[in-house]
Protein backbone atom coordinates (compact mmCIF):
# COMPACT_ATOMS: atom_id res chain seq x y z
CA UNK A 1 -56.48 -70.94 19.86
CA UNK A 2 -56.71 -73.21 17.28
CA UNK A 3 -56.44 -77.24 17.76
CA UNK A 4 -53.42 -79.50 16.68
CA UNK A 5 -54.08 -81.81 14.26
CA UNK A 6 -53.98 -84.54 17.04
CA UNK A 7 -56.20 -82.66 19.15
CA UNK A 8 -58.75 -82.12 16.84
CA UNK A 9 -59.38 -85.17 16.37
CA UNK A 10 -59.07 -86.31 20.22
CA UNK A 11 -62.23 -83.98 20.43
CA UNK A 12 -64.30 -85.84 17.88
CA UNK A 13 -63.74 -89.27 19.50
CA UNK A 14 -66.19 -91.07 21.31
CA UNK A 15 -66.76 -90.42 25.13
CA UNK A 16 -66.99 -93.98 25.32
CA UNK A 17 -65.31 -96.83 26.90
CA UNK A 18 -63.82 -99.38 24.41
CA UNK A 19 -65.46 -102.34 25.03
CA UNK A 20 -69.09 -100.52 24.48
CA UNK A 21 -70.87 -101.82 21.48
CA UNK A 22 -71.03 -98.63 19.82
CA UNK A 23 -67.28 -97.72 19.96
CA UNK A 24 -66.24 -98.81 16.96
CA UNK A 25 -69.22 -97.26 15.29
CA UNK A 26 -68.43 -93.72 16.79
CA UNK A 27 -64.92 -93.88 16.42
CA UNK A 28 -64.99 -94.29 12.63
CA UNK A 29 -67.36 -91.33 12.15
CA UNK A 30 -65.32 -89.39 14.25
CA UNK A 31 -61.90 -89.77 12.16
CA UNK A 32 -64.37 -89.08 8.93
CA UNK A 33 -65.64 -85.90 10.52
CA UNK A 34 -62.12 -84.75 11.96
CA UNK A 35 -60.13 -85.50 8.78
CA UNK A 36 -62.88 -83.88 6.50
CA UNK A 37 -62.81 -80.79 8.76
CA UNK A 38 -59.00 -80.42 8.92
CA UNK A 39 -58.93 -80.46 5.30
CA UNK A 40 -57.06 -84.12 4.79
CA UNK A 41 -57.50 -85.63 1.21
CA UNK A 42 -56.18 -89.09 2.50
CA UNK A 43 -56.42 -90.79 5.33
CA UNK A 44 -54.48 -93.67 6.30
CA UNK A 45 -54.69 -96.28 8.68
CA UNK A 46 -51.68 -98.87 8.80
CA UNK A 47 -51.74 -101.75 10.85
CA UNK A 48 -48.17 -102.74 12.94
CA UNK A 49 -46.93 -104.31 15.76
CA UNK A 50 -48.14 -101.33 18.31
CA UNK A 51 -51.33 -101.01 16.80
CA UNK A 52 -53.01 -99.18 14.05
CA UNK A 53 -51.35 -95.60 12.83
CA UNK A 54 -53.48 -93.26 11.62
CA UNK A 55 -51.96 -90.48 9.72
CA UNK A 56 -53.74 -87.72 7.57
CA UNK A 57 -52.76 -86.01 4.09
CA UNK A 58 -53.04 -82.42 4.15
CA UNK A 59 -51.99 -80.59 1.22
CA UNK A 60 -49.97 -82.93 0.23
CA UNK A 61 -47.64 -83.89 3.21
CA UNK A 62 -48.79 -86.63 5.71
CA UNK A 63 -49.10 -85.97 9.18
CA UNK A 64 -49.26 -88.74 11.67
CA UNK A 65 -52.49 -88.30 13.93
CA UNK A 66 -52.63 -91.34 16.37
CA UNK A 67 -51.93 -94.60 16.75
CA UNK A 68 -55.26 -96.69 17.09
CA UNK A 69 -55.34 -99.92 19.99
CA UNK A 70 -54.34 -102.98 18.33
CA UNK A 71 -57.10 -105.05 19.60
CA UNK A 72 -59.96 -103.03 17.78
CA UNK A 73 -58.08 -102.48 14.58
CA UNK A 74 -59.57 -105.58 12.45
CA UNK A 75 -63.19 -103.60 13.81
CA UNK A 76 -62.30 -100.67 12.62
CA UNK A 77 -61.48 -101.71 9.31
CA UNK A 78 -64.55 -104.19 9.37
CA UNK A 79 -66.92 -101.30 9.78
CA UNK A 80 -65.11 -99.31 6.94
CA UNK A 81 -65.73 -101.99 4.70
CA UNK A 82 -69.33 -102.33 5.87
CA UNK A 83 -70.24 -99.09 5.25
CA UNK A 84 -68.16 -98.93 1.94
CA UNK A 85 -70.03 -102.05 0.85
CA UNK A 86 -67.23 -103.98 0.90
CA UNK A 87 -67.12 -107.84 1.90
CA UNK A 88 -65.64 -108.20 5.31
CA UNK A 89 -64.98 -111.80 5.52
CA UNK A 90 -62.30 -111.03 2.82
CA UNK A 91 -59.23 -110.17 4.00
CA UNK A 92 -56.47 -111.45 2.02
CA UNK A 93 -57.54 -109.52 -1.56
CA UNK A 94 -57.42 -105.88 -2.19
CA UNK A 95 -60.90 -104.04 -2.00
CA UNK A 96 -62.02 -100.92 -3.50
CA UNK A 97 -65.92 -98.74 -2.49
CA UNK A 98 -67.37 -95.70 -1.75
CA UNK A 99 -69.35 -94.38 0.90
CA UNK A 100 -71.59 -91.93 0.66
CA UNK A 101 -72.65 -90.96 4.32
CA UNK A 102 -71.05 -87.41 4.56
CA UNK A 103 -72.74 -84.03 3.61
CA UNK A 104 -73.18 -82.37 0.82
CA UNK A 105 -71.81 -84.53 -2.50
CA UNK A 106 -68.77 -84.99 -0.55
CA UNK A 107 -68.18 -88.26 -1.01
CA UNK A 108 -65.43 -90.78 -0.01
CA UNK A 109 -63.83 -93.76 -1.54
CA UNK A 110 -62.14 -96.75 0.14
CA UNK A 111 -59.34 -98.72 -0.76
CA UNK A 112 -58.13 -101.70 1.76
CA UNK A 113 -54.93 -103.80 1.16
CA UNK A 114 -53.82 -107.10 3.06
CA UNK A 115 -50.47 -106.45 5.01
CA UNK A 116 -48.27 -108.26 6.91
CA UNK A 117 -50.14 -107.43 10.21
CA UNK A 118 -53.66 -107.01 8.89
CA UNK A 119 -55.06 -105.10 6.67
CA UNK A 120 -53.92 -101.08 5.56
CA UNK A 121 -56.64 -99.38 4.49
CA UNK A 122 -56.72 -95.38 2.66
CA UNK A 123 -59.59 -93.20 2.77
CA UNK A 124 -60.13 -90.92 -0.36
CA UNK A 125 -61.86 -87.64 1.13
CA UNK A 126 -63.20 -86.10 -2.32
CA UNK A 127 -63.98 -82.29 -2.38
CA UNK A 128 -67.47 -81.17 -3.08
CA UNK A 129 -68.22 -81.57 -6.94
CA UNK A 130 -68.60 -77.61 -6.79
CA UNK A 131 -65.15 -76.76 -5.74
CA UNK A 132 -62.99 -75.10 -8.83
CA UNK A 133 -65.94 -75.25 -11.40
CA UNK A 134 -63.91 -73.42 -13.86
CA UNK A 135 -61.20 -73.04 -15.50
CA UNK A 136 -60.52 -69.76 -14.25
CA UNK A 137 -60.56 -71.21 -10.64
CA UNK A 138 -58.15 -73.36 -10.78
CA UNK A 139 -55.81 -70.22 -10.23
CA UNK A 140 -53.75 -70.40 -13.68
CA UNK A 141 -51.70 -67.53 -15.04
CA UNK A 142 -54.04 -65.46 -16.99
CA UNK A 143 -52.44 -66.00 -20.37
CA UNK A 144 -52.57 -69.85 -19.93
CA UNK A 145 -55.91 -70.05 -18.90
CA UNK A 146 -56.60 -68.00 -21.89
CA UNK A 147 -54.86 -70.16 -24.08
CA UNK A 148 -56.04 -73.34 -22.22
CA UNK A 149 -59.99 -72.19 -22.99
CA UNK A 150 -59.19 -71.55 -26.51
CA UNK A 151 -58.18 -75.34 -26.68
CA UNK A 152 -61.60 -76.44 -25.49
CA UNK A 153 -63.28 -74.84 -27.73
CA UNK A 154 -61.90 -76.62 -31.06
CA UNK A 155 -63.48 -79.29 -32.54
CA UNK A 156 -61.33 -82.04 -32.67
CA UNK A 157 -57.89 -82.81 -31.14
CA UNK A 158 -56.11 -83.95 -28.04
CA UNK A 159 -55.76 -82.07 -25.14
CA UNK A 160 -53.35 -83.83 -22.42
CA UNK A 161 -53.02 -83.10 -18.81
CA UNK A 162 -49.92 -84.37 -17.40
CA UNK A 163 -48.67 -84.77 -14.06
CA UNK A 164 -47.75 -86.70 -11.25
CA UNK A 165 -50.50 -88.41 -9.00
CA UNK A 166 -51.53 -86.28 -6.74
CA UNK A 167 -50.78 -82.84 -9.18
CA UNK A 168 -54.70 -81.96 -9.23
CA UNK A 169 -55.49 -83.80 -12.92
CA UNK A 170 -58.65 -84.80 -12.40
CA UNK A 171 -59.51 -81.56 -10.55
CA UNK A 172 -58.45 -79.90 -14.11
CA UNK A 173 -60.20 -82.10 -16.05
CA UNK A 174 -63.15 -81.64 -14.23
CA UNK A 175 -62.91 -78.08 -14.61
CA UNK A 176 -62.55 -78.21 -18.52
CA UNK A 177 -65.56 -80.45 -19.14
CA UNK A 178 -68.14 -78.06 -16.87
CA UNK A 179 -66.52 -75.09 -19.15
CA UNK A 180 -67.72 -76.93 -22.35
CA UNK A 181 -70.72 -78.13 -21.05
CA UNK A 182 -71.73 -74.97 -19.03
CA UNK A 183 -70.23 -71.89 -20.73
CA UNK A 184 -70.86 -72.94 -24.99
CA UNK A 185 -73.63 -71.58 -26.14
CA UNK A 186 -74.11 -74.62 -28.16
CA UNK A 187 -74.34 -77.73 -26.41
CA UNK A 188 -72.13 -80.62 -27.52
CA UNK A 189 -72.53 -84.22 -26.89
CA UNK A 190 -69.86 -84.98 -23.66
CA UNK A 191 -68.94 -88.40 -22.60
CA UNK A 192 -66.60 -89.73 -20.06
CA UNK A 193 -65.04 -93.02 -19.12
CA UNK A 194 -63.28 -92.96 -15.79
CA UNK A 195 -61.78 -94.81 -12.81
CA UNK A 196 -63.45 -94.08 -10.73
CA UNK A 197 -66.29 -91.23 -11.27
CA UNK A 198 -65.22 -88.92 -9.06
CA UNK A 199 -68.17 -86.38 -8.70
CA UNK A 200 -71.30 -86.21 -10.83
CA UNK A 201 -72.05 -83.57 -13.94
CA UNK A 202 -74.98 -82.90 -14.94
CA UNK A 203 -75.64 -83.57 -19.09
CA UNK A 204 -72.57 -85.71 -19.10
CA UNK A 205 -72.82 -89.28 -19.91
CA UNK A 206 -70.00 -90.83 -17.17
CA UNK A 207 -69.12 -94.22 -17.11
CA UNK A 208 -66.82 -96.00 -14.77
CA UNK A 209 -64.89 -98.82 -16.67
CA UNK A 210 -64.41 -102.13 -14.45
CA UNK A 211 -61.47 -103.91 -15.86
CA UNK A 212 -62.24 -107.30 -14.02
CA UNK A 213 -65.86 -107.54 -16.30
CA UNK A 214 -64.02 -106.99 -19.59
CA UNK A 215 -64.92 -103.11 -19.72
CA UNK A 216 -61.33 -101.34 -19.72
CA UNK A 217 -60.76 -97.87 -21.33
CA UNK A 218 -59.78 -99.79 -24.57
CA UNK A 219 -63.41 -101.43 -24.85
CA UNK A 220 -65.29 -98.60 -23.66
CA UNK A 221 -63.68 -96.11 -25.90
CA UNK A 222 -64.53 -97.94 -29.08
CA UNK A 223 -67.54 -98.39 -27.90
CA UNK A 224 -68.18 -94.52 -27.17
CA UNK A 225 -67.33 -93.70 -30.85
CA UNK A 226 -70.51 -95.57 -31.58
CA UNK A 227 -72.45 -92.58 -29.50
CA UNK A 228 -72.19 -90.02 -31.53
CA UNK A 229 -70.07 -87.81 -29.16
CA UNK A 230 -67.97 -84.66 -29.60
CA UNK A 231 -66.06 -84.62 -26.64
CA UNK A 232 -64.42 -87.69 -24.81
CA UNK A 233 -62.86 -87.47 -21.43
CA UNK A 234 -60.74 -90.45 -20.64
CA UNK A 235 -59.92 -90.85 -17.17
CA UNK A 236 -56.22 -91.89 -18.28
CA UNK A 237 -54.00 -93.37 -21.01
CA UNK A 238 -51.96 -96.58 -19.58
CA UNK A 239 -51.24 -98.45 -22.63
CA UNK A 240 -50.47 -98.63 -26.23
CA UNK A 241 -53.74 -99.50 -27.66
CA UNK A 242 -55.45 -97.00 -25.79
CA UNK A 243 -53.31 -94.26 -26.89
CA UNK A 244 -53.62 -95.50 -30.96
CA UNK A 245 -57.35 -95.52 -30.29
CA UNK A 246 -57.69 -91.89 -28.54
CA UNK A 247 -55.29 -90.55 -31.33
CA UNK A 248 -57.36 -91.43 -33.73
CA UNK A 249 -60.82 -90.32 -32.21
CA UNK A 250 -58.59 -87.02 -31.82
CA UNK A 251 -57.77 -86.74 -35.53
CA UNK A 252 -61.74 -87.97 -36.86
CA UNK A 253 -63.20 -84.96 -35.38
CA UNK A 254 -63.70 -85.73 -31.21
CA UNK A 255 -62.35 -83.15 -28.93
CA UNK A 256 -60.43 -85.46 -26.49
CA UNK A 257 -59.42 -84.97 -22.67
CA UNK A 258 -57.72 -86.55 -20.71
CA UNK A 259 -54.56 -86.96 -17.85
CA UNK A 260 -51.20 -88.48 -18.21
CA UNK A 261 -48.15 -89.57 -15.65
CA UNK A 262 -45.31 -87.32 -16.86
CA UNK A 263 -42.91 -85.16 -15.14
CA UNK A 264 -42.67 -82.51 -18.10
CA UNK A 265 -45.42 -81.44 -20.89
CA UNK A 266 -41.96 -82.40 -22.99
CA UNK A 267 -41.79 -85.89 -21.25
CA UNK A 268 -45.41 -86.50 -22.07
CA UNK A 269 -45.28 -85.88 -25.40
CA UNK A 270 -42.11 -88.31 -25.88
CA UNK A 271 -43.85 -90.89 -23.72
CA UNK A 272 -46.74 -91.23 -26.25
CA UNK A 273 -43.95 -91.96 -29.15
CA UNK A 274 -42.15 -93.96 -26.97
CA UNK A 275 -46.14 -96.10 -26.53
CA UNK A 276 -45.48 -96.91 -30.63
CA UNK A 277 -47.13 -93.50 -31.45
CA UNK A 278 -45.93 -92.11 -35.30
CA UNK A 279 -44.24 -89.25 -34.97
CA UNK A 280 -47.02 -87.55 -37.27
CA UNK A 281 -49.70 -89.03 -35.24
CA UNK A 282 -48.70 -86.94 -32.38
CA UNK A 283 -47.82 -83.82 -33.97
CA UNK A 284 -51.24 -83.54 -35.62
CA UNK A 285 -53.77 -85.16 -32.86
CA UNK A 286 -52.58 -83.67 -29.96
CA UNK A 287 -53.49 -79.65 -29.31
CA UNK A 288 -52.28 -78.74 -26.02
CA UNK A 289 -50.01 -80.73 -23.16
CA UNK A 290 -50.69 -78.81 -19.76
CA UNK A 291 -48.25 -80.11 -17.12
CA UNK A 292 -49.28 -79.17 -13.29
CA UNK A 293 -48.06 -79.65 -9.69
CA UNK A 294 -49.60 -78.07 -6.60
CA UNK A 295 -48.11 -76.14 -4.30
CA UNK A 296 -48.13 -75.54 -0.63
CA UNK A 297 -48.41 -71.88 0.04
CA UNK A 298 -46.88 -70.19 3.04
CA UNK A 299 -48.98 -69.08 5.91
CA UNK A 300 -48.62 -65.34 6.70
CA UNK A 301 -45.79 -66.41 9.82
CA UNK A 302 -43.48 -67.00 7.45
CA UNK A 303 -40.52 -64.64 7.98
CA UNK A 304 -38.02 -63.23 5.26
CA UNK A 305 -34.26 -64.88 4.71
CA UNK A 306 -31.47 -63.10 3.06
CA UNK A 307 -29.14 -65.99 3.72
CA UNK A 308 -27.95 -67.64 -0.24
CA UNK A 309 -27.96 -70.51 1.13
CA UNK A 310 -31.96 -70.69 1.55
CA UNK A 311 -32.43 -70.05 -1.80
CA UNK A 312 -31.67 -73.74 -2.56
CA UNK A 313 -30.05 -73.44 -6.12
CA UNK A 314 -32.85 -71.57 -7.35
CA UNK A 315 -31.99 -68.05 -9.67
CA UNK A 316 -34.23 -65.85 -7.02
CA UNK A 317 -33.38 -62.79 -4.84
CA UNK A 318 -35.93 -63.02 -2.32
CA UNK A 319 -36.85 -65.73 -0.34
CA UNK A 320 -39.38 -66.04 2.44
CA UNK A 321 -39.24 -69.22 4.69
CA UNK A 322 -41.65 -71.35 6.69
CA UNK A 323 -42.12 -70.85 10.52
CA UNK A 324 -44.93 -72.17 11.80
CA UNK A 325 -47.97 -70.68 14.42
CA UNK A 326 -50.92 -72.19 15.66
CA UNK A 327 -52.74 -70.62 13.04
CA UNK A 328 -51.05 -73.23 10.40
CA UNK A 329 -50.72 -75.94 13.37
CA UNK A 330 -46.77 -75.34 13.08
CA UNK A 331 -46.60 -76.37 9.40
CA UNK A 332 -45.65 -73.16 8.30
CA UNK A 333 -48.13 -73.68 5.22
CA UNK A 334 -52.07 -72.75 4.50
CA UNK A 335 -53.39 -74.49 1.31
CA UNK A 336 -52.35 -75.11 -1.96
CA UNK A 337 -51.74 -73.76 -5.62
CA UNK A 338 -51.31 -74.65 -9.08
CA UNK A 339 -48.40 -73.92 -11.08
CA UNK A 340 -48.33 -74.89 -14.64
CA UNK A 341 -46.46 -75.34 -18.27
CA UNK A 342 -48.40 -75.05 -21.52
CA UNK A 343 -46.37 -77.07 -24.31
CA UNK A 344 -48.56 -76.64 -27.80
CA UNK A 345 -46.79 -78.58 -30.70
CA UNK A 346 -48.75 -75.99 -33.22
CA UNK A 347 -45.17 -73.94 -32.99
CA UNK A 348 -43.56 -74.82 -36.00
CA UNK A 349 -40.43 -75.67 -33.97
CA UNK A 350 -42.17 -77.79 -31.36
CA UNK A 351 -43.54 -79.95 -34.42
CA UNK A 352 -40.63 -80.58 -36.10
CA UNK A 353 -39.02 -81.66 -32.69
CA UNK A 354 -41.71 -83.70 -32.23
CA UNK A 355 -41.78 -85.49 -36.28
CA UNK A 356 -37.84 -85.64 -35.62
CA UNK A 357 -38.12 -87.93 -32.15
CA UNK A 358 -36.16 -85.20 -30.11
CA UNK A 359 -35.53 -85.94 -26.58
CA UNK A 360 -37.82 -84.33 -23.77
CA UNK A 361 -34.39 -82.12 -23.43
CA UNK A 362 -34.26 -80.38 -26.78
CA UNK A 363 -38.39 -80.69 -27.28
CA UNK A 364 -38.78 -78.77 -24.21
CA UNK A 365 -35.58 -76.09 -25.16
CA UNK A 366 -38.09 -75.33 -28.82
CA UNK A 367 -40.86 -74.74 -26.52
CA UNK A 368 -38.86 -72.45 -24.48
CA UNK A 369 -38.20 -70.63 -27.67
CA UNK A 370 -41.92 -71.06 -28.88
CA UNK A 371 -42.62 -68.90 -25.61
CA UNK A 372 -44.01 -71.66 -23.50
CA UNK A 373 -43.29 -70.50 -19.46
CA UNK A 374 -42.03 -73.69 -17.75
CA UNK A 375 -43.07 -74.82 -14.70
CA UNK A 376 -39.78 -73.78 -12.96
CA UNK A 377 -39.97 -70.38 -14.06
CA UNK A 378 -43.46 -70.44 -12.36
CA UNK A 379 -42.24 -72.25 -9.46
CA UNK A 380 -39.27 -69.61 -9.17
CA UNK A 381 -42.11 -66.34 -9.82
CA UNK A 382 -43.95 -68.17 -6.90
CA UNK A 383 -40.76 -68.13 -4.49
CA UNK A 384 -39.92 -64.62 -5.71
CA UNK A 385 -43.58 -63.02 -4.96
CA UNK A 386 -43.22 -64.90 -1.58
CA UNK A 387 -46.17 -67.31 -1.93
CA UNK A 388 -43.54 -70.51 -1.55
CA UNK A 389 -40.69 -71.28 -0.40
CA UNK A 390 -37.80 -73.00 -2.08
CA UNK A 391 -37.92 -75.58 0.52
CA UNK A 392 -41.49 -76.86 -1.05
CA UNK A 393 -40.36 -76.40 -4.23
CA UNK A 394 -37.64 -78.75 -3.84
CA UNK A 395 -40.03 -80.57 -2.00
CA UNK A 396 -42.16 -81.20 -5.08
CA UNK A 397 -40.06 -80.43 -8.49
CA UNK A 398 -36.57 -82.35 -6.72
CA UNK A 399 -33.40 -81.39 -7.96
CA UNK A 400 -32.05 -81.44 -11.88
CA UNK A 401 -30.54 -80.12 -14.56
CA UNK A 402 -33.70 -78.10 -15.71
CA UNK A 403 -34.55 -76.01 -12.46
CA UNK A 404 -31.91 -72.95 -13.10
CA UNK A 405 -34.21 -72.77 -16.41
């Protein structure tokens, strides 16, 4: 029978008293070792008035796990920040390290902030650097990874991959650079300037910028131009100047990747005009906007409605809804998916949307007629094959004007 979540990890704590010297040490490898093996991405520990609440992220939902003893709290978060190479006598500044104490390349990185009662601190569980290799495991529709490879293999350009945190971006990324670097049968020159480097590729030059020393994405991409690459990954665009100096890298000849906050491929396009981009710039730098969000997908205990009202406003016939067994620890979900829109501005309509300032509205309707799929038809081919339910997809996509489309 398998564990709850809260079990599980009761199991991997120490069979030790709390006031033994090694307590502290044995309880933080235990949480490492539980979260990792329950699949958590995140795990958070927030310090409050009863003590310190643990909760983990598993595809994409937080559970709460346990609620830690107050009195060994500012321990437990010393000890993170010992082995994350953090300095513990700081307390009242945000801190940010990695530790790299867990098999395989899994790696993890650490992030503590100072809070009211002490301070929270979030544990990024990283997958192995040889989960989704590919693009064609990242579980695309067939014709987008088609069209999506195509991309990668131009010479110069923008490709954009757009999302909100959490969508699976730098998974994607990730994915396209091993396909250029692994799959060509002519090596190009890759670089990459992220924040941080998330797992290590082989005959990639990564570099992780460090805003406090002066080396920001700005810097280190003008710098990178000097290198004689062909491809440029950049972690993300967060400002103006970085965007002008990506844009033009993308139309001098450098194949250029990299991720984007947006809701919509539509919204991320209009976002980079609305930076001080030309309209022109745009339309002839940027090749592809790919727009994600991940999915949870229902565990096989899910049982079938017939009731309109489960549906949720979405134009579907069938819907199967979430039940929960021990199998899915009463979550009524196993795992994850992508589902994706493909906006590329070479459609003659999408261009002239795009030189004319349209809205995300009407720039999105042109690439509806161009043929793009958008992500709520996916979403609503998802609920109708009875991978999802339209619970989760309200969960993640919300409500608005655009989801009958």
């Amino acid at each position: 029978m398998p564990l709850s979540l809260q079990q599980q990890f009761r199991s991997e704590s120490p069979d030790l008293p709390r006031t033994h010297p090694e307590f502290v040490l044995r309880l933080v490898e235990s949480v490492l070792v539980a979260a990792r093996k329950a699949g958590a991405s995140d795990i958070h520990l927030l310090p409050g008035e009863d003590g310190l609440a643990m909760s983990w992220r598993i595809d994409g939902v937080l559970h709460p796990i346990e609620v830690l003893p107050r009195a060994i709290a500012p321990n437990i978060i010393a000890r993170l920040k010992v082995v994350a190479q953090l300095l513990t006598y700081q307390t009242d500044v945000p801190q940010e390290g990695r530790i790299h104490l867990l098999e395989g390349n899994a790696e993890t990185r650490v992030s503590t902030f100072p809070t009211l009662f002490g301070e929270k601190c979030v544990i990024r569980l990283f997958a192995g650097s040889n989960r989704f290799r590919h693009v064609d495991d990242l579980g695309f529709a067939a014709e987008l990874s088609s069209s999506l490879k195509s991309m990668l293999a131009r010479r110069g350009g923008m490709i954009l991959i757009s999302g909100p945190a959490g969508s699976g971006k730098t998974t994607s990324i990730y994915a396209c650079l091993r396909e250029i670097t692994e799959r060509e049968e002519h090596p190009r020159s890759v670089a990459t300037l992220e924040d941080p480097v998330e797992a290590v590729m082989p005959g990639v030059a990564q570099s992780q910028v460090r805003p406090i020393a002066g080396f920001d994405y700005e810097t280190g991409l003008k710098s990178l131009l000097r290198q004689d690459p062909e491809v440029i990954a950049v972690g993300e665009i967060r400002d103006r100047t970085t965007a002008q100096v990506a844009v033009q890298a993308a139309l001098t000849g450098h194949l250029i990747l990299t991720t984007f906050h947006a809701g919509s491929a539509a919204e991320a396009l209009n976002r980079l005009l609305e930076m001080g981009l030309e309209p022109y710039q745009v339309r002839s730098a940027v090749l592809a906007v790919l727009n994600q969000r991940l999915l949870r997908r229902l565990c096989d205990c899910a049982t079938e409605s017939h009731d309109p009202q489960d549906r949720l406003g979405l134009p579907v016939e069938r819907v199967r809804k979430a039940a929960g067994c021990e199998k899915c620890r009463g979550t009524g979900y196993q795992g994850r998916f992508l589902i994706a829109e493909l906006l590329i501005p070479e459609a003659h309509a999408v261009g002239r949307s795009i030189l004319e300032r349209d809205d995300a509205i009407e720039l999105e309707q042109r690439a509806v007629a161009a043929g793009m799929k958008t992500r709520w038809h996916r979403a609503a081919d998802a609920v109708t094959s009875g991978i999802t339910s339209p619970v989760e997809i309200r969960r993640v996509l919300g409500f608005g004007a655009a989801d009958a489309g």
